[in-house]
PDB file of N, CA and C in Angstrom:
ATOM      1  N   UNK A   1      12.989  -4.423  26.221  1.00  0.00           N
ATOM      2  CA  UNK A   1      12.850  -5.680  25.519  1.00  0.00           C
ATOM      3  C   UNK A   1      12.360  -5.402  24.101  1.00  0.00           C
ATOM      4  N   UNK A   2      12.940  -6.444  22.994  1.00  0.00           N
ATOM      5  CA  UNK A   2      13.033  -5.506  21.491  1.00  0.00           C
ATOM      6  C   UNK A   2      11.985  -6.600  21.140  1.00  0.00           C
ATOM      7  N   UNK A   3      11.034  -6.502  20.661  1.00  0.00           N
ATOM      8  CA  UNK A   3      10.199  -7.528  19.471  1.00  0.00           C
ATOM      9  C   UNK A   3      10.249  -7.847  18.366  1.00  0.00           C
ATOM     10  N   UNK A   4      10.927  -8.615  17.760  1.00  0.00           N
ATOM     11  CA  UNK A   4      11.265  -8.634  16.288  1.00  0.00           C
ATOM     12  C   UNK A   4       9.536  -8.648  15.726  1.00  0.00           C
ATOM     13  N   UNK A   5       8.844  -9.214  15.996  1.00  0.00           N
ATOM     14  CA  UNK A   5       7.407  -8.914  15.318  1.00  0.00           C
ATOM     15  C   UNK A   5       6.411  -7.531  15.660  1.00  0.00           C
ATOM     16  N   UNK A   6       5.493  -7.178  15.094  1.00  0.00           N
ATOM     17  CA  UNK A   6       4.741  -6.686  15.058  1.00  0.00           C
ATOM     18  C   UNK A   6       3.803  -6.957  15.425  1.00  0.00           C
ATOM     19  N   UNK A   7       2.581  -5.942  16.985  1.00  0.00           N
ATOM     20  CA  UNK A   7       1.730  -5.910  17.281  1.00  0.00           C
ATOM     21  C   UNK A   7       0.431  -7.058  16.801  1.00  0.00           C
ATOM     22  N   UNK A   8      -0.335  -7.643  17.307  1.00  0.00           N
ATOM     23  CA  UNK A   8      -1.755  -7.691  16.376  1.00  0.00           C
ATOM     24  C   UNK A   8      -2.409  -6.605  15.648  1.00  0.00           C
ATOM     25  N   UNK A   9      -1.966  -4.901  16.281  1.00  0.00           N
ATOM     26  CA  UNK A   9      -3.474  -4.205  15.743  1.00  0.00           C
ATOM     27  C   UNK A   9      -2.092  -3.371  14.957  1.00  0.00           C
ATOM     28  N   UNK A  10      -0.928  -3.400  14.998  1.00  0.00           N
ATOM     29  CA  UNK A  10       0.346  -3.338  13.975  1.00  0.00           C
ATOM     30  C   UNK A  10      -0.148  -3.575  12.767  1.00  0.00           C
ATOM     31  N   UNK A  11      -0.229  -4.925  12.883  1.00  0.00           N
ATOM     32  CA  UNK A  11      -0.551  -5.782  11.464  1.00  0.00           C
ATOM     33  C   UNK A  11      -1.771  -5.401  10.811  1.00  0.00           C
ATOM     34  N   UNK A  12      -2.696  -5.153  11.708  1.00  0.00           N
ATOM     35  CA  UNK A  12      -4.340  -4.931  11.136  1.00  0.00           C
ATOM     36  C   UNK A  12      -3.897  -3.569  10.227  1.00  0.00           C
ATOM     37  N   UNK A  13      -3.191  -2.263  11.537  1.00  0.00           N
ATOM     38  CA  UNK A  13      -3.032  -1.455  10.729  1.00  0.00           C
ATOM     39  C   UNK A  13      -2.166  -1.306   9.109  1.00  0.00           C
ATOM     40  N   UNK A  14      -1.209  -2.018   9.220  1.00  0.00           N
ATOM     41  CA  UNK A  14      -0.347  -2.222   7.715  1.00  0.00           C
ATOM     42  C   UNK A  14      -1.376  -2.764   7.514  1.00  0.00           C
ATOM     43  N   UNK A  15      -1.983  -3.763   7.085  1.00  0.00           N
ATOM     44  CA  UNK A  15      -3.320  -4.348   6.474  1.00  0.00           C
ATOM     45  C   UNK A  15      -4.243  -3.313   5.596  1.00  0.00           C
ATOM     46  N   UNK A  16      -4.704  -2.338   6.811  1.00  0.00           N
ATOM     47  CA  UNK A  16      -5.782  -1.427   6.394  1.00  0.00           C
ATOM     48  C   UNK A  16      -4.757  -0.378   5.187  1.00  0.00           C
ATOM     49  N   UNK A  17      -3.578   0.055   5.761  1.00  0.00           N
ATOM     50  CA  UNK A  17      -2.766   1.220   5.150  1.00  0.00           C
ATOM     51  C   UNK A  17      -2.784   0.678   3.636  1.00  0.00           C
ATOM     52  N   UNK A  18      -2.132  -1.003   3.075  1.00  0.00           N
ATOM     53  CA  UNK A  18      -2.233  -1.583   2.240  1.00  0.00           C
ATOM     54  C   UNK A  18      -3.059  -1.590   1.153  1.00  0.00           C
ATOM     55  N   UNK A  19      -4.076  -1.587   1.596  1.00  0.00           N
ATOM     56  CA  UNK A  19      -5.656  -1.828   0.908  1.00  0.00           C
ATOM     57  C   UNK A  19      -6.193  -0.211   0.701  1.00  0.00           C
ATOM     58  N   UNK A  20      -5.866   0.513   1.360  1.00  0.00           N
ATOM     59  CA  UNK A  20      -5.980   1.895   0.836  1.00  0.00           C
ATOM     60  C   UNK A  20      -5.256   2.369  -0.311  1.00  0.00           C
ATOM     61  N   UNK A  21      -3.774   2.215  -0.446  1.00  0.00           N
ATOM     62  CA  UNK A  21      -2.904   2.032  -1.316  1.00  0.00           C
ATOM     63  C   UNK A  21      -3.044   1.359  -2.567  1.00  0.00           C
ATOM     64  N   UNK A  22      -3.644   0.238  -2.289  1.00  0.00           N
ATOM     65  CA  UNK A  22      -4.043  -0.673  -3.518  1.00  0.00           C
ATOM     66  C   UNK A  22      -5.118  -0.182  -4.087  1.00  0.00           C
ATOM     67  N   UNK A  23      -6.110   0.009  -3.686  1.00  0.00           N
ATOM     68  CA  UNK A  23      -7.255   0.743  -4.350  1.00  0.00           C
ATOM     69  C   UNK A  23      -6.929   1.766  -4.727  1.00  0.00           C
ATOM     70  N   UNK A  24      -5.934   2.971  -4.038  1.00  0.00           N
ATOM     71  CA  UNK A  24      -5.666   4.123  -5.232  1.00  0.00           C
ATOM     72  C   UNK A  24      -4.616   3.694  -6.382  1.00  0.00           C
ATOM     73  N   UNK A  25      -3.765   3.122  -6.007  1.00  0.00           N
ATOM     74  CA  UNK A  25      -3.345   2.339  -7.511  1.00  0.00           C
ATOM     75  C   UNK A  25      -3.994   2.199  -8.267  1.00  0.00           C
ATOM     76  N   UNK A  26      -5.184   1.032  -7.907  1.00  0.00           N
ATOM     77  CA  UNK A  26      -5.902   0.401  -9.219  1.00  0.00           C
ATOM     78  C   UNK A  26      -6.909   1.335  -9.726  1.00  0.00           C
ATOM     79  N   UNK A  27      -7.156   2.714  -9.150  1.00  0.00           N
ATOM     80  CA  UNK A  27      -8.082   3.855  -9.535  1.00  0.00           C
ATOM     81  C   UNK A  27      -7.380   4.749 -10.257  1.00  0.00           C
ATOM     82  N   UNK A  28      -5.593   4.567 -10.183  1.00  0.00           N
ATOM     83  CA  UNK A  28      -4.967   5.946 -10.833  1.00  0.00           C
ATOM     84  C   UNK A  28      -4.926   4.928 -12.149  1.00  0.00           C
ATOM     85  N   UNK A  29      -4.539   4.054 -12.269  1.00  0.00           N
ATOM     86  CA  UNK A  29      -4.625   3.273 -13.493  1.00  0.00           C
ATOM     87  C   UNK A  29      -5.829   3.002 -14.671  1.00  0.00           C
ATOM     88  N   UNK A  30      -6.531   2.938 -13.843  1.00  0.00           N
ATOM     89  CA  UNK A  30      -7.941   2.673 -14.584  1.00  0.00           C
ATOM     90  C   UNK A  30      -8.256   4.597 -15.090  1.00  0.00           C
ATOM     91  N   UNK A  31      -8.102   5.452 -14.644  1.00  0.00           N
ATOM     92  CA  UNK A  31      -8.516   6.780 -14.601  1.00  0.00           C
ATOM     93  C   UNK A  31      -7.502   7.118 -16.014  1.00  0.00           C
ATOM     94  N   UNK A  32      -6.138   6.393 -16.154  1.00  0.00           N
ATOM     95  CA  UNK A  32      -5.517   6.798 -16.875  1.00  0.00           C
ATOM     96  C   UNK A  32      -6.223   6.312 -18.512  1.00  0.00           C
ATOM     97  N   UNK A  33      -6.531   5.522 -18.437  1.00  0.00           N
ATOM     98  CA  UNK A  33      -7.009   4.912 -19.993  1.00  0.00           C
ATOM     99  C   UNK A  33      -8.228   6.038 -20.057  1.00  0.00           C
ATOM    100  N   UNK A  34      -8.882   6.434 -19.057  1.00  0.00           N
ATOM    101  CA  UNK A  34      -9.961   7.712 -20.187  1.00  0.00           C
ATOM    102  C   UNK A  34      -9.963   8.953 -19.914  1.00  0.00           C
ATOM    103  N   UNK A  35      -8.361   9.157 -19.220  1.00  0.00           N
ATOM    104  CA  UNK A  35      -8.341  10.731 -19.323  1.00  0.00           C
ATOM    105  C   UNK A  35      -7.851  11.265 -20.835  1.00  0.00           C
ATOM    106  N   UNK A  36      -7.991  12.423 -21.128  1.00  0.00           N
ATOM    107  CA  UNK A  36      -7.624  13.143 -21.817  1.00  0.00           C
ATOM    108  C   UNK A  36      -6.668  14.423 -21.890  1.00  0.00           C
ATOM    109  N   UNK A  37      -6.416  14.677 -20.644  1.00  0.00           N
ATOM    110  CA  UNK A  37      -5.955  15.757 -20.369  1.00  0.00           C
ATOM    111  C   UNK A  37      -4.102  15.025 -19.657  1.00  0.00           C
ATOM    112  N   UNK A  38      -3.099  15.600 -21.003  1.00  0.00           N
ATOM    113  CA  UNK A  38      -1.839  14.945 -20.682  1.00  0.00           C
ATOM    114  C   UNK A  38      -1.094  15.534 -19.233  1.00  0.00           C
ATOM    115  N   UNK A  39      -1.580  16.559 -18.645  1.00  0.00           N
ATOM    116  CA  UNK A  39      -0.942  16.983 -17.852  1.00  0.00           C
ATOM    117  C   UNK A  39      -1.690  16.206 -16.484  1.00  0.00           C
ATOM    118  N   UNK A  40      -2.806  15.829 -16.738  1.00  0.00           N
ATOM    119  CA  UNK A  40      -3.453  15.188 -15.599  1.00  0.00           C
ATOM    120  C   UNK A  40      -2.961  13.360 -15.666  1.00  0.00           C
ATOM    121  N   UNK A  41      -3.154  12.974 -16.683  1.00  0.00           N
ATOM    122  CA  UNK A  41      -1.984  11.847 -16.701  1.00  0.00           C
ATOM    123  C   UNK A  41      -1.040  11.584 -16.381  1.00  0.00           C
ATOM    124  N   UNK A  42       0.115  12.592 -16.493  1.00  0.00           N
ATOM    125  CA  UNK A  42       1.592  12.293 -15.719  1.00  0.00           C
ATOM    126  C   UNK A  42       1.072  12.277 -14.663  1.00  0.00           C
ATOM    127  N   UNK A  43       0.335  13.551 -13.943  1.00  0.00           N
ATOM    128  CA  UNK A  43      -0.049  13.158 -12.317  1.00  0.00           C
ATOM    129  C   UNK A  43      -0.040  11.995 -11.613  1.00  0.00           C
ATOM    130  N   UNK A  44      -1.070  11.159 -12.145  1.00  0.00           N
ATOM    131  CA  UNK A  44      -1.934   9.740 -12.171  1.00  0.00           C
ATOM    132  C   UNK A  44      -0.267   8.999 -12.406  1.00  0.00           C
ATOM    133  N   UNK A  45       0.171   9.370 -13.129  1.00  0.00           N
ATOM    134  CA  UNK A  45       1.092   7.955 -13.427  1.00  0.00           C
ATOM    135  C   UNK A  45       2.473   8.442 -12.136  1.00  0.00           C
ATOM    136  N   UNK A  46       2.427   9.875 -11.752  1.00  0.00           N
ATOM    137  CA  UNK A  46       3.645   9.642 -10.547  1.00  0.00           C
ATOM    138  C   UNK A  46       2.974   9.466  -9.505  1.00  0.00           C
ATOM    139  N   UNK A  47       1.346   9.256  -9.394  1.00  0.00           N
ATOM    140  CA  UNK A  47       0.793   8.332  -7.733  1.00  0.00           C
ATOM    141  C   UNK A  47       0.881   7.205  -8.499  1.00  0.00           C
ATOM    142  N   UNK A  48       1.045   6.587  -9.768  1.00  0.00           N
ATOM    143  CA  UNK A  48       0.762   5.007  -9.474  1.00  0.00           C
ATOM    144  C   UNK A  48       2.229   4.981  -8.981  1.00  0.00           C
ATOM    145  N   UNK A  49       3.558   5.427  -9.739  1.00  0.00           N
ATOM    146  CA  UNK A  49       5.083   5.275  -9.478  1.00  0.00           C
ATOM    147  C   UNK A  49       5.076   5.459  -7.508  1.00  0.00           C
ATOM    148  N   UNK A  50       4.207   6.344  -6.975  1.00  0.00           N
ATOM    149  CA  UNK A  50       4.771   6.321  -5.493  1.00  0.00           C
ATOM    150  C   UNK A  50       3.901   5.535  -5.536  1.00  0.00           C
ATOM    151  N   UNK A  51       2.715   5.155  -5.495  1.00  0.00           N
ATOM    152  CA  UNK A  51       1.854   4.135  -5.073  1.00  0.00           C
ATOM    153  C   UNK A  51       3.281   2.299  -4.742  1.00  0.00           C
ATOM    154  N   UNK A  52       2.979   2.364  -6.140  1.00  0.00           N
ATOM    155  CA  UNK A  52       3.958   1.327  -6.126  1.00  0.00           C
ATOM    156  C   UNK A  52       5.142   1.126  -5.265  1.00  0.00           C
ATOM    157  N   UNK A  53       5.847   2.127  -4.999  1.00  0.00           N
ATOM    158  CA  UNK A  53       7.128   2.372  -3.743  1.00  0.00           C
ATOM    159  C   UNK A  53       6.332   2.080  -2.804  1.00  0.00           C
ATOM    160  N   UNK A  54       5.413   2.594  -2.128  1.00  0.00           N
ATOM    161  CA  UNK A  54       4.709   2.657  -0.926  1.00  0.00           C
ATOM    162  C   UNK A  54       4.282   0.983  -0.524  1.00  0.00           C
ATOM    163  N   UNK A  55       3.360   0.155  -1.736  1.00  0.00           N
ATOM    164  CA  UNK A  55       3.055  -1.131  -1.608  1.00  0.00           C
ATOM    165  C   UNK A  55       4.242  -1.744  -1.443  1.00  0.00           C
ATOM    166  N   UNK A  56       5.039  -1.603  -2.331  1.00  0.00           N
ATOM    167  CA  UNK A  56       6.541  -2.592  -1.969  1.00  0.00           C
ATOM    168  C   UNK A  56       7.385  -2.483  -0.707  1.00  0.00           C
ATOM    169  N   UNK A  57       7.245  -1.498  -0.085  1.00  0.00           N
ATOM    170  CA  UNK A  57       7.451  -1.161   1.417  1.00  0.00           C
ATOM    171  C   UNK A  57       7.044  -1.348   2.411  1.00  0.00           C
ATOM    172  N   UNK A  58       5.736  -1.577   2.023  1.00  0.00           N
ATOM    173  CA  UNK A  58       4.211  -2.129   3.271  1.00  0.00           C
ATOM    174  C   UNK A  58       4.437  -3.501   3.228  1.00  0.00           C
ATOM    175  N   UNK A  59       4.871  -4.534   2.177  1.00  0.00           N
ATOM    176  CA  UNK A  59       4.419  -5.383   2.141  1.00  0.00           C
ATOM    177  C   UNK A  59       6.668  -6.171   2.814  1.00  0.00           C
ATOM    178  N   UNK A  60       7.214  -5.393   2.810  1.00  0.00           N
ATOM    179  CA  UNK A  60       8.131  -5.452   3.829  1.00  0.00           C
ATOM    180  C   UNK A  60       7.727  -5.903   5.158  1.00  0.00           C
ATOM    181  N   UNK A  61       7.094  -5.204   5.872  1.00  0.00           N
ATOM    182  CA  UNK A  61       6.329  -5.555   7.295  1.00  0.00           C
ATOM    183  C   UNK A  61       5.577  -6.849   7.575  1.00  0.00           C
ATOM    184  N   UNK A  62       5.274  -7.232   6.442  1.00  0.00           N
ATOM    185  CA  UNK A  62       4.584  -8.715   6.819  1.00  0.00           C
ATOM    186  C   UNK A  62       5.454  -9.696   6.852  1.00  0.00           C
ATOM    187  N   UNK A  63       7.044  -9.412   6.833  1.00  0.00           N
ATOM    188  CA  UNK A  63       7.968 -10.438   7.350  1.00  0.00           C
ATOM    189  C   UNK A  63       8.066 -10.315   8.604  1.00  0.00           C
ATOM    190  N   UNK A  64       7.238  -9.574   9.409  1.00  0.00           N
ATOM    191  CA  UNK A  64       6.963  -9.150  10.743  1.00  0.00           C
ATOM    192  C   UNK A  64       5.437  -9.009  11.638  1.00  0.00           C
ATOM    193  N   UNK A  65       4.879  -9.667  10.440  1.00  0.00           N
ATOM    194  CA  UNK A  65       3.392  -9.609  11.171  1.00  0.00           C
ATOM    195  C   UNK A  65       3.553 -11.125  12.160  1.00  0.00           C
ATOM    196  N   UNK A  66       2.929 -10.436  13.072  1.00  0.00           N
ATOM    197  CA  UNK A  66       2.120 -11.859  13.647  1.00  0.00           C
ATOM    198  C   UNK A  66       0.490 -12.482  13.183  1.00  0.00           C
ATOM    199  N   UNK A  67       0.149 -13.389  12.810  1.00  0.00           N
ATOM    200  CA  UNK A  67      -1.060 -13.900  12.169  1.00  0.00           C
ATOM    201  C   UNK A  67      -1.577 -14.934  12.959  1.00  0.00           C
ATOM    202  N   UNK A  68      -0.917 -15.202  14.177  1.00  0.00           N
ATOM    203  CA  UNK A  68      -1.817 -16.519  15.242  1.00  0.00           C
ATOM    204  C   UNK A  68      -1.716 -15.797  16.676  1.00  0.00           C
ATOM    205  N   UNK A  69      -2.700 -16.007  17.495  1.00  0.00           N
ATOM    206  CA  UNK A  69      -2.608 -15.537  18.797  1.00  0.00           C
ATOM    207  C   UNK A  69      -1.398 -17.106  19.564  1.00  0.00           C
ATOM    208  N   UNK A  70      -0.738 -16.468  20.368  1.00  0.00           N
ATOM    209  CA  UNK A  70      -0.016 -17.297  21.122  1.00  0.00           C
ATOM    210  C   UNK A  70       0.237 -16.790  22.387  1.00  0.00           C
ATOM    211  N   UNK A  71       0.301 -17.244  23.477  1.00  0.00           N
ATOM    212  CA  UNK A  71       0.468 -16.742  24.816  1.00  0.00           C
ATOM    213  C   UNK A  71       1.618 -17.394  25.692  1.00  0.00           C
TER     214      UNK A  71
END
């Protein structure tokens, strides 16, 4: 039997994976305005570029979360 939705602890987990993701985004970004070192910058800017792939992919799955208990 196939479930088109996703688990409760599914969802928690994309949730948690999300918010990990987002916070290193918003840390490779912020890190970028006072580095100095150009080779450590591109770094920072190809995790924000996968960062960004990764969020836009996670946030795919929540056309599949479940968000109410039902029985």
């Amino acid at each position: 039997m196939e479930n088109e939705s996703l688990a409760f602890h599914e969802t928690m987990e994309t949730h948690e994976i999300l918010n990990v993701k987002t916070i290193g985004l918003m840390r490779s970004k912020l890190m970028q305005g006072i580095c100095f070192d150009n080779d450590l910058k591109a770094l920072m800017e190809k995790d924000v570029q996968q960062s960004i792939a990764a969020i836009n992919e996670l946030k795919g799955f929540y056309k599949e979360a479940r968000t109410n208990y039902e029985k």
